[in-house]
C-alpha atoms as a PDB file:
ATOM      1  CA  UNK A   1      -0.394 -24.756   9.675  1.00  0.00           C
ATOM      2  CA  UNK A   2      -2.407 -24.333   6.298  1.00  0.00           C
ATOM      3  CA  UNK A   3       0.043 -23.387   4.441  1.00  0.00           C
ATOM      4  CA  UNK A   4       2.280 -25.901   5.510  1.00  0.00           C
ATOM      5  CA  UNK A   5      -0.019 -28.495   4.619  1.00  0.00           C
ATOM      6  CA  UNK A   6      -0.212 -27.338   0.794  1.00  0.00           C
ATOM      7  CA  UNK A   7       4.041 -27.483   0.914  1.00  0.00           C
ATOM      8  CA  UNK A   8       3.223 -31.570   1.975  1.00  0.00           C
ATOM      9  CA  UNK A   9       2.319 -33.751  -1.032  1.00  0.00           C
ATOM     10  CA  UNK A  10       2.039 -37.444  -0.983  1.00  0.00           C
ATOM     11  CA  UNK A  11       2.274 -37.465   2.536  1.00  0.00           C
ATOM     12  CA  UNK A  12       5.814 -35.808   2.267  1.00  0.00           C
ATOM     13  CA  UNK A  13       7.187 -32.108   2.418  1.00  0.00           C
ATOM     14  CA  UNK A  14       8.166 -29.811  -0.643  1.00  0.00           C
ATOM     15  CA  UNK A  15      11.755 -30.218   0.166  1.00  0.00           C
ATOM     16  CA  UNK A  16      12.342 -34.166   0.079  1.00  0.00           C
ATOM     17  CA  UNK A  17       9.927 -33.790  -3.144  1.00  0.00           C
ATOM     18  CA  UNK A  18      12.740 -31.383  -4.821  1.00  0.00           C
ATOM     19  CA  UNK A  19      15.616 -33.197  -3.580  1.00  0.00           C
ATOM     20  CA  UNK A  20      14.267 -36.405  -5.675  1.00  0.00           C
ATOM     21  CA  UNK A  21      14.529 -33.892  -8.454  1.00  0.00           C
ATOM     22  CA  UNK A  22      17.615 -32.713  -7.760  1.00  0.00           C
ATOM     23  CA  UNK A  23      19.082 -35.950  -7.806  1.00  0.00           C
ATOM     24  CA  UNK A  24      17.735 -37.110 -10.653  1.00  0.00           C
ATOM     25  CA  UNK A  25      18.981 -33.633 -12.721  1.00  0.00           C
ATOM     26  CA  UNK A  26      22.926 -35.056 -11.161  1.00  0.00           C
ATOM     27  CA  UNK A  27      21.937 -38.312 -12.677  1.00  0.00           C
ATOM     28  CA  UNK A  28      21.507 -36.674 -16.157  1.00  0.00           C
ATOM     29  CA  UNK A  29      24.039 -34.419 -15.641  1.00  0.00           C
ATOM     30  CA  UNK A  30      26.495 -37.517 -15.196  1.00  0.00           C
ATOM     31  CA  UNK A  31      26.641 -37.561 -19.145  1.00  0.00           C
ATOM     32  CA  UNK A  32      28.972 -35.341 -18.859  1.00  0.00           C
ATOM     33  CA  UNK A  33      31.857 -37.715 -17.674  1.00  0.00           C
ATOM     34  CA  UNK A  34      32.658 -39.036 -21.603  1.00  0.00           C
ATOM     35  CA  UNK A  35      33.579 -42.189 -19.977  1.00  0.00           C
ATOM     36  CA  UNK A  36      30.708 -43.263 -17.730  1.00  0.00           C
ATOM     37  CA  UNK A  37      28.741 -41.418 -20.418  1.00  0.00           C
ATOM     38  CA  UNK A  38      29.828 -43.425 -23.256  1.00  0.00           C
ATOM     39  CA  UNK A  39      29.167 -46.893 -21.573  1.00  0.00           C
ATOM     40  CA  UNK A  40      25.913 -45.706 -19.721  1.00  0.00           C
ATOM     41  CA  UNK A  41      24.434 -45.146 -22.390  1.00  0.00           C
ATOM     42  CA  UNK A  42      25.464 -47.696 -24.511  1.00  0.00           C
ATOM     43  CA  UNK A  43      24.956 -50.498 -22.327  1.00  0.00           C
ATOM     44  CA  UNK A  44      21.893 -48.804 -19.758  1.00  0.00           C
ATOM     45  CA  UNK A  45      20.427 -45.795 -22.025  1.00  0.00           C
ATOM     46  CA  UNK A  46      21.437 -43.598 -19.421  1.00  0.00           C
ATOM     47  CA  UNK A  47      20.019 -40.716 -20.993  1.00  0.00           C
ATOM     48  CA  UNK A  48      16.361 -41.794 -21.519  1.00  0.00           C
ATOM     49  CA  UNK A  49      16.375 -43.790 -18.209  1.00  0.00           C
ATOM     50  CA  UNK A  50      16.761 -40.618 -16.528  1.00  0.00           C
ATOM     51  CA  UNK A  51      14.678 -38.081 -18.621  1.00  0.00           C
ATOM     52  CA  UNK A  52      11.938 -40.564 -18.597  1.00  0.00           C
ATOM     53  CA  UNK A  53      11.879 -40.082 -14.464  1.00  0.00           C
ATOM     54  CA  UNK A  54      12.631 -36.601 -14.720  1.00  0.00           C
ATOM     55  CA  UNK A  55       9.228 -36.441 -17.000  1.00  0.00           C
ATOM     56  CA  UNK A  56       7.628 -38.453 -14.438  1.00  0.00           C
ATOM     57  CA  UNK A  57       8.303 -36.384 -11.738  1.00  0.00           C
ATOM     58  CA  UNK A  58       7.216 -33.141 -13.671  1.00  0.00           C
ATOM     59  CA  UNK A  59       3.907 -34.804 -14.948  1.00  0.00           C
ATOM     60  CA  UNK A  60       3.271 -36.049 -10.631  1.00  0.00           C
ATOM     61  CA  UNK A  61       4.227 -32.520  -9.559  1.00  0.00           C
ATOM     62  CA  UNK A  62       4.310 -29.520 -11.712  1.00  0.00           C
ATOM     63  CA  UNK A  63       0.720 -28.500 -10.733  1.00  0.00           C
ATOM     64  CA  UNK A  64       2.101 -28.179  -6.960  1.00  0.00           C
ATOM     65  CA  UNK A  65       5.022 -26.403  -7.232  1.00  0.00           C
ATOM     66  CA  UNK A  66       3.477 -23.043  -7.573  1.00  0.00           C
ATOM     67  CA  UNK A  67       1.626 -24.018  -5.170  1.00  0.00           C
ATOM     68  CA  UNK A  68       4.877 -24.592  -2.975  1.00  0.00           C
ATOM     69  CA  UNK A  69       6.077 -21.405  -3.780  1.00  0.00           C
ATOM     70  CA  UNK A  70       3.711 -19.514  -3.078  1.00  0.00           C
ATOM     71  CA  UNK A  71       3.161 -21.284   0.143  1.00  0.00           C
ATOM     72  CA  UNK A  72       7.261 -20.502   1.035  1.00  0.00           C
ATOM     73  CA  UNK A  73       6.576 -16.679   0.081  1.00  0.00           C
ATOM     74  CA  UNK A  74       3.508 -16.104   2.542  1.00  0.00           C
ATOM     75  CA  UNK A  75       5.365 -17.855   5.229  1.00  0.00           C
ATOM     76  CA  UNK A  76       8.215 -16.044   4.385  1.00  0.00           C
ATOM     77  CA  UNK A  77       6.614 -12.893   4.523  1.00  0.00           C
ATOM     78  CA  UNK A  78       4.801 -13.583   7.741  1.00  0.00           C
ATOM     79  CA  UNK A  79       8.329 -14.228   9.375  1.00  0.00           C
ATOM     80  CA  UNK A  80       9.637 -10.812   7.970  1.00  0.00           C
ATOM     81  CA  UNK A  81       6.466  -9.448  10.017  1.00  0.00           C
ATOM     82  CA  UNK A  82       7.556 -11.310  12.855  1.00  0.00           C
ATOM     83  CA  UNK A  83      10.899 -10.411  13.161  1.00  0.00           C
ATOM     84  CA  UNK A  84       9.890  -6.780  12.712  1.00  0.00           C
ATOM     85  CA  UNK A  85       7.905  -6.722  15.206  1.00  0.00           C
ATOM     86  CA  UNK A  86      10.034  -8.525  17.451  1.00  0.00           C
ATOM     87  CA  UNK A  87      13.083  -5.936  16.742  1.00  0.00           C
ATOM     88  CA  UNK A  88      10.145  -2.790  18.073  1.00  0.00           C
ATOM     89  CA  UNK A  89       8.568  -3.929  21.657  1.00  0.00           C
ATOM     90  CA  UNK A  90       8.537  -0.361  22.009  1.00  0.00           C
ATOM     91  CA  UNK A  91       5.554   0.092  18.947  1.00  0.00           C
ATOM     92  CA  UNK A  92       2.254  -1.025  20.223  1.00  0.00           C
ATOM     93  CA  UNK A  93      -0.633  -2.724  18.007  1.00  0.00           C
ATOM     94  CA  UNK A  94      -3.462  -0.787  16.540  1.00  0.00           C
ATOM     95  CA  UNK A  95      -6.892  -0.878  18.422  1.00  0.00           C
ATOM     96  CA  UNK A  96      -9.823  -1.235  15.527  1.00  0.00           C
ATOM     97  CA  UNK A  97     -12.232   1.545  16.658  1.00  0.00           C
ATOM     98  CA  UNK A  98     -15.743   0.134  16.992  1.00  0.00           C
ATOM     99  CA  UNK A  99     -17.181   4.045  16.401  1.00  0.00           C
ATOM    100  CA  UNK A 100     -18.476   4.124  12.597  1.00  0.00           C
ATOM    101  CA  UNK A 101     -17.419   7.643  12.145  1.00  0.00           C
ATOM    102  CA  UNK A 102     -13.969   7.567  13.378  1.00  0.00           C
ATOM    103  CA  UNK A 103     -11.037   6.649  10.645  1.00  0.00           C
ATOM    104  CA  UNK A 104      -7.847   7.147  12.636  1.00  0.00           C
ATOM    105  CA  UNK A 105      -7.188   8.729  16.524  1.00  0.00           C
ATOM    106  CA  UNK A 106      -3.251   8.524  17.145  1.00  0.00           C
ATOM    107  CA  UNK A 107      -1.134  10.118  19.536  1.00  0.00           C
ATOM    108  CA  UNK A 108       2.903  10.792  19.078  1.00  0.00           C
ATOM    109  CA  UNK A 109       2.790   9.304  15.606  1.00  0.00           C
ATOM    110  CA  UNK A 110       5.806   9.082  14.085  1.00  0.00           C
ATOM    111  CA  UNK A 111       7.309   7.435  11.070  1.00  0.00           C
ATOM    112  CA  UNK A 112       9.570   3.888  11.507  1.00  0.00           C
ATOM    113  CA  UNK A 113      12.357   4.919   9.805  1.00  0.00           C
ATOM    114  CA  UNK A 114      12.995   7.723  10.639  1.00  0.00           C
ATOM    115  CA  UNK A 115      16.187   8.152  13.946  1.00  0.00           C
ATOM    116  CA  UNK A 116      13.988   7.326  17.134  1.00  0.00           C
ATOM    117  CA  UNK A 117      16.311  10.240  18.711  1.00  0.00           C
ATOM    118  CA  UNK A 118      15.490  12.574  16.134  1.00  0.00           C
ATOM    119  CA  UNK A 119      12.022  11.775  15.215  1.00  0.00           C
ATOM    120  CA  UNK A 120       9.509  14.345  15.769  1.00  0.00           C
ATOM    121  CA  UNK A 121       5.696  12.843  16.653  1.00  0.00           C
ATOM    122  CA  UNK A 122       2.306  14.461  16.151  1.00  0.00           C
ATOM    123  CA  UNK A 123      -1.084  13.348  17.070  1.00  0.00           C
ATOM    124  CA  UNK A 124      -3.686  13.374  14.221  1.00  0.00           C
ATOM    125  CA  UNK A 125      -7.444  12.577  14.282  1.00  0.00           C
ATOM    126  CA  UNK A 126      -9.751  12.320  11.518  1.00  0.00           C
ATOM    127  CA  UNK A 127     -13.602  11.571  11.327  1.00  0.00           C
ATOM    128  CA  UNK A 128     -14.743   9.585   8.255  1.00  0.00           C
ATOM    129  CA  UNK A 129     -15.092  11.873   5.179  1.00  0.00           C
ATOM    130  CA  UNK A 130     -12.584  14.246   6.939  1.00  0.00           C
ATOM    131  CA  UNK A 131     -10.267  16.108   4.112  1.00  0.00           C
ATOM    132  CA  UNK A 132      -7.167  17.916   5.590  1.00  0.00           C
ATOM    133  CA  UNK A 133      -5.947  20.361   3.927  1.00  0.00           C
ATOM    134  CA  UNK A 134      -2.212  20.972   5.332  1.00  0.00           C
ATOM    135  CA  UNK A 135       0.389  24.137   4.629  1.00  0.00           C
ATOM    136  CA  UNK A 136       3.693  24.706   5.280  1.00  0.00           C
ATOM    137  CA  UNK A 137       7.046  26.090   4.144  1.00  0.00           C
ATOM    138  CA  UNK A 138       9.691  24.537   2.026  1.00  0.00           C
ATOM    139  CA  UNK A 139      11.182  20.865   4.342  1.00  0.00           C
ATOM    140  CA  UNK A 140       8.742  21.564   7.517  1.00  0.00           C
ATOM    141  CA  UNK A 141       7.570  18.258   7.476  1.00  0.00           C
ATOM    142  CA  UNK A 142       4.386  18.110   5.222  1.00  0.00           C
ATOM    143  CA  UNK A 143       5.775  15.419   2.837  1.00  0.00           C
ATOM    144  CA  UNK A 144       7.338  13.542   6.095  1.00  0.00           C
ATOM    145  CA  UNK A 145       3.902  13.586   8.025  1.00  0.00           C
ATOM    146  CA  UNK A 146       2.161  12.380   5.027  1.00  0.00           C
ATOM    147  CA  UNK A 147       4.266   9.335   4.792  1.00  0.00           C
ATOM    148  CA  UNK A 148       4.214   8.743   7.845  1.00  0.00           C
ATOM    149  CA  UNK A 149       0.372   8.194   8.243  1.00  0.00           C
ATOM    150  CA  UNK A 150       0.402   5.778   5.242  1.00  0.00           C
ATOM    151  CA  UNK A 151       3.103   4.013   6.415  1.00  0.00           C
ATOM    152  CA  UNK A 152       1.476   3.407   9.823  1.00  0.00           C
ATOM    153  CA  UNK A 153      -2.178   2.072   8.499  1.00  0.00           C
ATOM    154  CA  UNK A 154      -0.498   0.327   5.767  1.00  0.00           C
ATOM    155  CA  UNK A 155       1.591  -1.161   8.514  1.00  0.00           C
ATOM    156  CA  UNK A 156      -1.637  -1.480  10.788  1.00  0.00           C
ATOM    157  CA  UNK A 157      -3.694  -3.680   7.903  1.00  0.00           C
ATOM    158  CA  UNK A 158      -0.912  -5.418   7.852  1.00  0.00           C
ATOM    159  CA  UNK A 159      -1.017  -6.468  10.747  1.00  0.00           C
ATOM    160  CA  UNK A 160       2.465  -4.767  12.676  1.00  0.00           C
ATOM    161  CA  UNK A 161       2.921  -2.830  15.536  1.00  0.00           C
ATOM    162  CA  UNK A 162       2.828   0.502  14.580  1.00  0.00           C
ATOM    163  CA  UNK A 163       4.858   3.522  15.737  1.00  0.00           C
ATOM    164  CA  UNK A 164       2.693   5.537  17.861  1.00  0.00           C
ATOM    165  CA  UNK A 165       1.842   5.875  21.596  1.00  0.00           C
ATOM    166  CA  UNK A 166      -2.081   4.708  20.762  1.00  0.00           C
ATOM    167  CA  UNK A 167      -4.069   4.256  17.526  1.00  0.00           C
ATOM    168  CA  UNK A 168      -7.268   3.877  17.192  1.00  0.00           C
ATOM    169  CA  UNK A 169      -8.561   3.386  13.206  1.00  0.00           C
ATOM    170  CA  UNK A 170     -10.981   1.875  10.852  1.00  0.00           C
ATOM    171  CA  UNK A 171      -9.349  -0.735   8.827  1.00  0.00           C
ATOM    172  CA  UNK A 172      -9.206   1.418   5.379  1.00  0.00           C
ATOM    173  CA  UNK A 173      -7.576   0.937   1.859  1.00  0.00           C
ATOM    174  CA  UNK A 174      -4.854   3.030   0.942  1.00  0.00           C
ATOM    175  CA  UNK A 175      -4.627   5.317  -2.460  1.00  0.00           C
ATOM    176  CA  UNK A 176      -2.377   8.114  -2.943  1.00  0.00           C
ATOM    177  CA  UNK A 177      -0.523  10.526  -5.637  1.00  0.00           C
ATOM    178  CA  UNK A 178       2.949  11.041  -4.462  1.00  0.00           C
ATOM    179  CA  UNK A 179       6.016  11.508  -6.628  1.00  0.00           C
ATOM    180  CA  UNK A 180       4.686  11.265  -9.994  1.00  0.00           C
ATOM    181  CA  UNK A 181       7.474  11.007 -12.625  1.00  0.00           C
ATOM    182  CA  UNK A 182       6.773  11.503 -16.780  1.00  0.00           C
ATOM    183  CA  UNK A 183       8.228   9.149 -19.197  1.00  0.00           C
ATOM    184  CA  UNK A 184      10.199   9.669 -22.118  1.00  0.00           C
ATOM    185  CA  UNK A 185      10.213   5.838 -22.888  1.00  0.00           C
ATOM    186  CA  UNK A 186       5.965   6.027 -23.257  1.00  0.00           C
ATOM    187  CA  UNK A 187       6.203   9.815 -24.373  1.00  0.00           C
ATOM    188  CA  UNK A 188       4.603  11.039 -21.197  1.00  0.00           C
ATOM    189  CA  UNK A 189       4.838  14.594 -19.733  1.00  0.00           C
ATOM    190  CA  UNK A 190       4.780  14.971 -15.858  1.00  0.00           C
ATOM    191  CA  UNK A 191       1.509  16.612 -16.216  1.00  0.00           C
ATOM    192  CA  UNK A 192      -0.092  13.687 -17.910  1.00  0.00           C
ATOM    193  CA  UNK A 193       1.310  11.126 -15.579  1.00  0.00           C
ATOM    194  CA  UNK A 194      -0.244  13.348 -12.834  1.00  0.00           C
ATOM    195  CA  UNK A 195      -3.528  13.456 -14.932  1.00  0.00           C
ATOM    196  CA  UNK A 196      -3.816   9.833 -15.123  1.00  0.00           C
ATOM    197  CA  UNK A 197      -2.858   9.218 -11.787  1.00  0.00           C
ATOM    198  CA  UNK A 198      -5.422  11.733 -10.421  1.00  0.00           C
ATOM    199  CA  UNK A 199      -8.115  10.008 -13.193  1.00  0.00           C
ATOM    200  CA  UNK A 200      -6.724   6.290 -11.559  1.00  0.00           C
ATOM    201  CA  UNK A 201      -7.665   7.290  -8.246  1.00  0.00           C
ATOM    202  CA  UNK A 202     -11.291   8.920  -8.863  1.00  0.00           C
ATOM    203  CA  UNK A 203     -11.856   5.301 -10.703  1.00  0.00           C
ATOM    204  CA  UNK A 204     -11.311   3.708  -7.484  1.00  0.00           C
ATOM    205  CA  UNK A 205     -13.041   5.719  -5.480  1.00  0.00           C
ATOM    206  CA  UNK A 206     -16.616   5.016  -6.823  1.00  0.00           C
ATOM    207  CA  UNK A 207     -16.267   1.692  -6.514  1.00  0.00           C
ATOM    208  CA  UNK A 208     -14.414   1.280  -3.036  1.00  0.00           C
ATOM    209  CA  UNK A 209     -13.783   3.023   0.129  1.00  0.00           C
ATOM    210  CA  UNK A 210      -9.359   4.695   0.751  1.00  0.00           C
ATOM    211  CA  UNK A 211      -7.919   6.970   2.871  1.00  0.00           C
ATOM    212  CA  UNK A 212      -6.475   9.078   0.161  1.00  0.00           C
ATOM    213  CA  UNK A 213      -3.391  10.780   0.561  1.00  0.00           C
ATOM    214  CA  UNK A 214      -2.267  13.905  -2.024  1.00  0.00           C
ATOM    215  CA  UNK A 215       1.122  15.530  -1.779  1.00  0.00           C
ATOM    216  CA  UNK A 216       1.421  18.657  -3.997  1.00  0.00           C
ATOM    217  CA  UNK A 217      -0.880  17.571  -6.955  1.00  0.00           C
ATOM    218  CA  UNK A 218      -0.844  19.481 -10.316  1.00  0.00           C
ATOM    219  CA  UNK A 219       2.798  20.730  -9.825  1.00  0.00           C
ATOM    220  CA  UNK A 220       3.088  20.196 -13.705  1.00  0.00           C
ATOM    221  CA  UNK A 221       1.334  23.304 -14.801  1.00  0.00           C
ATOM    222  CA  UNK A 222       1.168  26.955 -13.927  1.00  0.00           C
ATOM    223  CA  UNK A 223       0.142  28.470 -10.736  1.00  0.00           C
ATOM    224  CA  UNK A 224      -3.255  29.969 -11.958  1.00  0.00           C
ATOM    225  CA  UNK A 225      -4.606  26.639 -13.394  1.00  0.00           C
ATOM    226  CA  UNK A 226      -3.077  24.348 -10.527  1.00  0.00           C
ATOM    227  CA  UNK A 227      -4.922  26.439  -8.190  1.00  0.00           C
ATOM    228  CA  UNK A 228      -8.481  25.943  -9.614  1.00  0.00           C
ATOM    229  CA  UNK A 229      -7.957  22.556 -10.872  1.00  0.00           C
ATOM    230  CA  UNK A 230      -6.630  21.643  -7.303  1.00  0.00           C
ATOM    231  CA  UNK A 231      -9.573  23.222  -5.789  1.00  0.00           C
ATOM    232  CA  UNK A 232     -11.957  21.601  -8.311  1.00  0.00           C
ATOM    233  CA  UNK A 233      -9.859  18.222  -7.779  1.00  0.00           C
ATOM    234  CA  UNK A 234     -10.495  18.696  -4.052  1.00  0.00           C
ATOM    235  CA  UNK A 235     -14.225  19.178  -4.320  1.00  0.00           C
ATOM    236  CA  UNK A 236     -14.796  16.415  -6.130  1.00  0.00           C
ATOM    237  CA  UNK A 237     -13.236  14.220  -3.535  1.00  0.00           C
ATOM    238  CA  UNK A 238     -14.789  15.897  -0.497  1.00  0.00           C
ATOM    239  CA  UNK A 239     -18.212  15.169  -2.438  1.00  0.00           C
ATOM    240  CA  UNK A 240     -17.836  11.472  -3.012  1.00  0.00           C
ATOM    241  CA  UNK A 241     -17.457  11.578   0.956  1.00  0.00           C
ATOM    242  CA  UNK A 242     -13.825  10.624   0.626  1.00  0.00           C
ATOM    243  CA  UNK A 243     -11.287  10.810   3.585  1.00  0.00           C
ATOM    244  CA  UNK A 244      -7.614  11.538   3.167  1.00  0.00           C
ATOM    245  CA  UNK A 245      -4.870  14.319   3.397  1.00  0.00           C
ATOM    246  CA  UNK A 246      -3.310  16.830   0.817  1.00  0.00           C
ATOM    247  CA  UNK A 247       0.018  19.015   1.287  1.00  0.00           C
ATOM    248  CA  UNK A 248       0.271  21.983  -1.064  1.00  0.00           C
ATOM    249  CA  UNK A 249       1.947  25.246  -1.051  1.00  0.00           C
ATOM    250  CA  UNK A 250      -1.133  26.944  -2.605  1.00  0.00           C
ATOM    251  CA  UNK A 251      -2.801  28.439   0.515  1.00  0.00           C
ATOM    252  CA  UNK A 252      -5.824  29.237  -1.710  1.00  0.00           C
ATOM    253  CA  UNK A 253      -7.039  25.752  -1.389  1.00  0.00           C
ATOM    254  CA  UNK A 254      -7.360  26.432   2.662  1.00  0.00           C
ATOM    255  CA  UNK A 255     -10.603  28.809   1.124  1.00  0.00           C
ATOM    256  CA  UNK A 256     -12.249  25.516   0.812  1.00  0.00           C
ATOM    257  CA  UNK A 257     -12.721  24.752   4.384  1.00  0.00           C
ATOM    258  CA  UNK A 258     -15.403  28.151   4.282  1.00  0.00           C
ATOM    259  CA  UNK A 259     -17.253  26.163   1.851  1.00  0.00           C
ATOM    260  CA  UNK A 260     -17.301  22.292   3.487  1.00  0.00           C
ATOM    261  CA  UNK A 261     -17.404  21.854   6.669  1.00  0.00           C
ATOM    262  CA  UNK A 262     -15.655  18.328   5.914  1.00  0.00           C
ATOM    263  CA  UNK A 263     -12.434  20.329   5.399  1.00  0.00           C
ATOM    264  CA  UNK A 264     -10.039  21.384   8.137  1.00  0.00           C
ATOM    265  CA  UNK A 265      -6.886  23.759   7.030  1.00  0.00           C
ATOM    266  CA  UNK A 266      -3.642  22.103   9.129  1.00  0.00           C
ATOM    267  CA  UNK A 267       0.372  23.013   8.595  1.00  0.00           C
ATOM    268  CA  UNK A 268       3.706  22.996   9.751  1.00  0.00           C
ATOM    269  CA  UNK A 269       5.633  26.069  10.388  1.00  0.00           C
ATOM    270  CA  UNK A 270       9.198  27.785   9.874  1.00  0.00           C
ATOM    271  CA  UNK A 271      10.809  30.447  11.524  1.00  0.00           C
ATOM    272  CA  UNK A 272      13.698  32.505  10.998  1.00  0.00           C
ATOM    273  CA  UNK A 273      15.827  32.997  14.396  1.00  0.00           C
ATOM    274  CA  UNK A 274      18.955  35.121  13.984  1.00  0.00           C
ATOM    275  CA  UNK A 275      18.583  34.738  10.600  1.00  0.00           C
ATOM    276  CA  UNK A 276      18.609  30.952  10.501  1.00  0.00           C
ATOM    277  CA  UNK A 277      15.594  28.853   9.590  1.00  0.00           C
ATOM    278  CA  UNK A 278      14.294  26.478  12.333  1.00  0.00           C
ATOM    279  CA  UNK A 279      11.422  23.807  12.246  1.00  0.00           C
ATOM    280  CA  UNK A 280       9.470  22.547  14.913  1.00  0.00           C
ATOM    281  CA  UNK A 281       8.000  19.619  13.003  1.00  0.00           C
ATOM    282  CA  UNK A 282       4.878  20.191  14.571  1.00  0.00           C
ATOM    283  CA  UNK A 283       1.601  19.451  13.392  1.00  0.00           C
ATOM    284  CA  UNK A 284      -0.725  22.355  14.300  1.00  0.00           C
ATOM    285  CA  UNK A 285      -4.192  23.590  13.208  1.00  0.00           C
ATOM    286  CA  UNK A 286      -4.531  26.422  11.238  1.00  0.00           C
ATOM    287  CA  UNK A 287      -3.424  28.341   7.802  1.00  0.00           C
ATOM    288  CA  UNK A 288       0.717  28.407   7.634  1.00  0.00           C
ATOM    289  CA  UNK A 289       2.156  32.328   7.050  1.00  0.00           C
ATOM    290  CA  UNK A 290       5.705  31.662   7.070  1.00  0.00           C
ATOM    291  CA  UNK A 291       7.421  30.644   3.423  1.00  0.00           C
ATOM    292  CA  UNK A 292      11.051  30.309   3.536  1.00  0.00           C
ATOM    293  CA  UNK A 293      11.751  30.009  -0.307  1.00  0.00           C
ATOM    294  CA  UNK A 294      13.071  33.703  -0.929  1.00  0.00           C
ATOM    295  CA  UNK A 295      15.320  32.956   2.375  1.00  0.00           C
ATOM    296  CA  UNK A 296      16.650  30.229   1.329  1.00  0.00           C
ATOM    297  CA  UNK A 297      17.358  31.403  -1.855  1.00  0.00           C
ATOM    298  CA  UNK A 298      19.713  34.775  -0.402  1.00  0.00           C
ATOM    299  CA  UNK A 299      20.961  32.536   2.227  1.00  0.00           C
ATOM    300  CA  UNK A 300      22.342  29.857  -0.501  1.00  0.00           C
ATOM    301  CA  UNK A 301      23.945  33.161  -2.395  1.00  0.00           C
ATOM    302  CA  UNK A 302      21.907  31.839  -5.292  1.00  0.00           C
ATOM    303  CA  UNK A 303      20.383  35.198  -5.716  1.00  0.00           C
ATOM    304  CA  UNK A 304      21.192  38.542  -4.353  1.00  0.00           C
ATOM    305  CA  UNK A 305      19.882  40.332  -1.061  1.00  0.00           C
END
């Protein structure tokens, strides 16, 4: 009701406003016609007669109409919400937890766009200042999982049902490093885009509280230097008293969780089953052992057995 009250000038809405416009812009556009053209404006200065009231209008109005617009996209966008969660009765709404040291309790969470009759769910719970560190081979479901819990409290500040069978959570911004791409149009490496990504989110950090969310971070260098950078990256988080997730194939970084007890080592798992690779897609606690990448690579024929 607000925001249809700012679409309502003069005591009349946005749309009979424009179509006043709109008629006046035909007027003008009436010059066209050389005949009525030529003896409009001869005899009635067509021409200024209309400009002058299309000036009017614009000197009554132009302050509102980004006002209007902006009062169409909200409303707009809160019908998109609607209809989305009209199209789900199945998805339930988020309960705001009233404990100060949980972030997010959810069981059978699973991501919304992914084939309801293929979708795998997991339960995940995390404590405030919680770091998971998760494992797993090549396409178990690390990436997946991680969108998947942004996409749910993004969709839970929002306001939507989300896809779960409960959820519990502290309201919480969201950060994240996640597909970083370089540039060649502003002469950017991958490593540097990573680097100022990385730099982008400790910024906000010390300033802010997010649920921080880290998939395979320093991929742009080699494996020696990725590996203590990561670890140093990691510490540096787990000391500001940050919460979030990271997914790496570097099972080094699970040595972390000795050292802070804020850090729990999580993965997903592969197995090979008369010599074909199978997923679970399960979320399970622990340090993942199985890496498919060699397999893959004889059972592709890309290299030799």
């Amino acid at each position: 009701q607000r925001w249809q009250k700012e679409i309502i000038t003069e005591g009349q809405p946005a749309s009979a406003t424009l179509r006043e416009l709109s008629r006046e812009v035909d007027n003008l556009g009436q010059r066209n016609n050389l005949i009525f053209g030529f003896i409009s404006n001869g005899f009635l200065l067509w021409d200024l007669r209309c400009t002058y009231r299309i000036e009017k209008w614009i000197s009554g109005f132009d302050g509102a109409l980004e006002e209007w617009f902006f009062a169409v996209e909200r409303i707009d966008a809160i019908n998109s919400l609607a209809n989305y969660a009209f199209n789900h009765p199945g998805y339930l709404y988020p309960t705001v937890s009233n404990d100060p040291k949980l972030q997010l309790n959810a069981k059978s969470l699973g991501h919304p766009l992914l084939d309801p009759s293929k979708m795998v769910t997991n339960d995940i719970s995390l404590k405030q200042e919680d770091f998971f560190i998760i494992t797993g081979a090549n396409m178990a479901g690390k990436s997946t999982f991680l969108r998947t819990v942004a996409m749910n409290i993004v969709m839970a500040n929002s306001g939507l049902p989300v896809c779960a069978e409960s959820f519990e959570y502290r309201p919480v911004k969201l950060i994240s490093s996640m597909r970083t791409s370089d540039s060649l149009v502003n002469d950017e490496s991958y490593f540097f885009s990573e680097l100022k990504r990385l730099k982008y989110i400790v910024n906000k950090i010390q300033n802010d509280t997010y649920f921080i969310i880290l998939d395979e971070i320093l991929k742009g260098t080699n494996s020696v230097d990725k590996a203590e950078g990561s670890k140093k990256f990691v510490e540096r988080l787990v000391k500001s008293k940050s919460t979030g997730l990271i997914a790496t194939h570097d099972l080094s970084l699970c040595t972390l969780a000795d050292k802070y007890q804020e850090i729990q080592n999580h993965y997903f798992d592969a197995e090979i089953v008369n010599d074909e690779l199978f997923f679970d897609y399960r979320f399970k606690d622990g340090i993942c052992q199985n890496m498919n990448a060699s397999f893959l690579l004889r059972k592709m024929q890309i290299v030799e057995e």
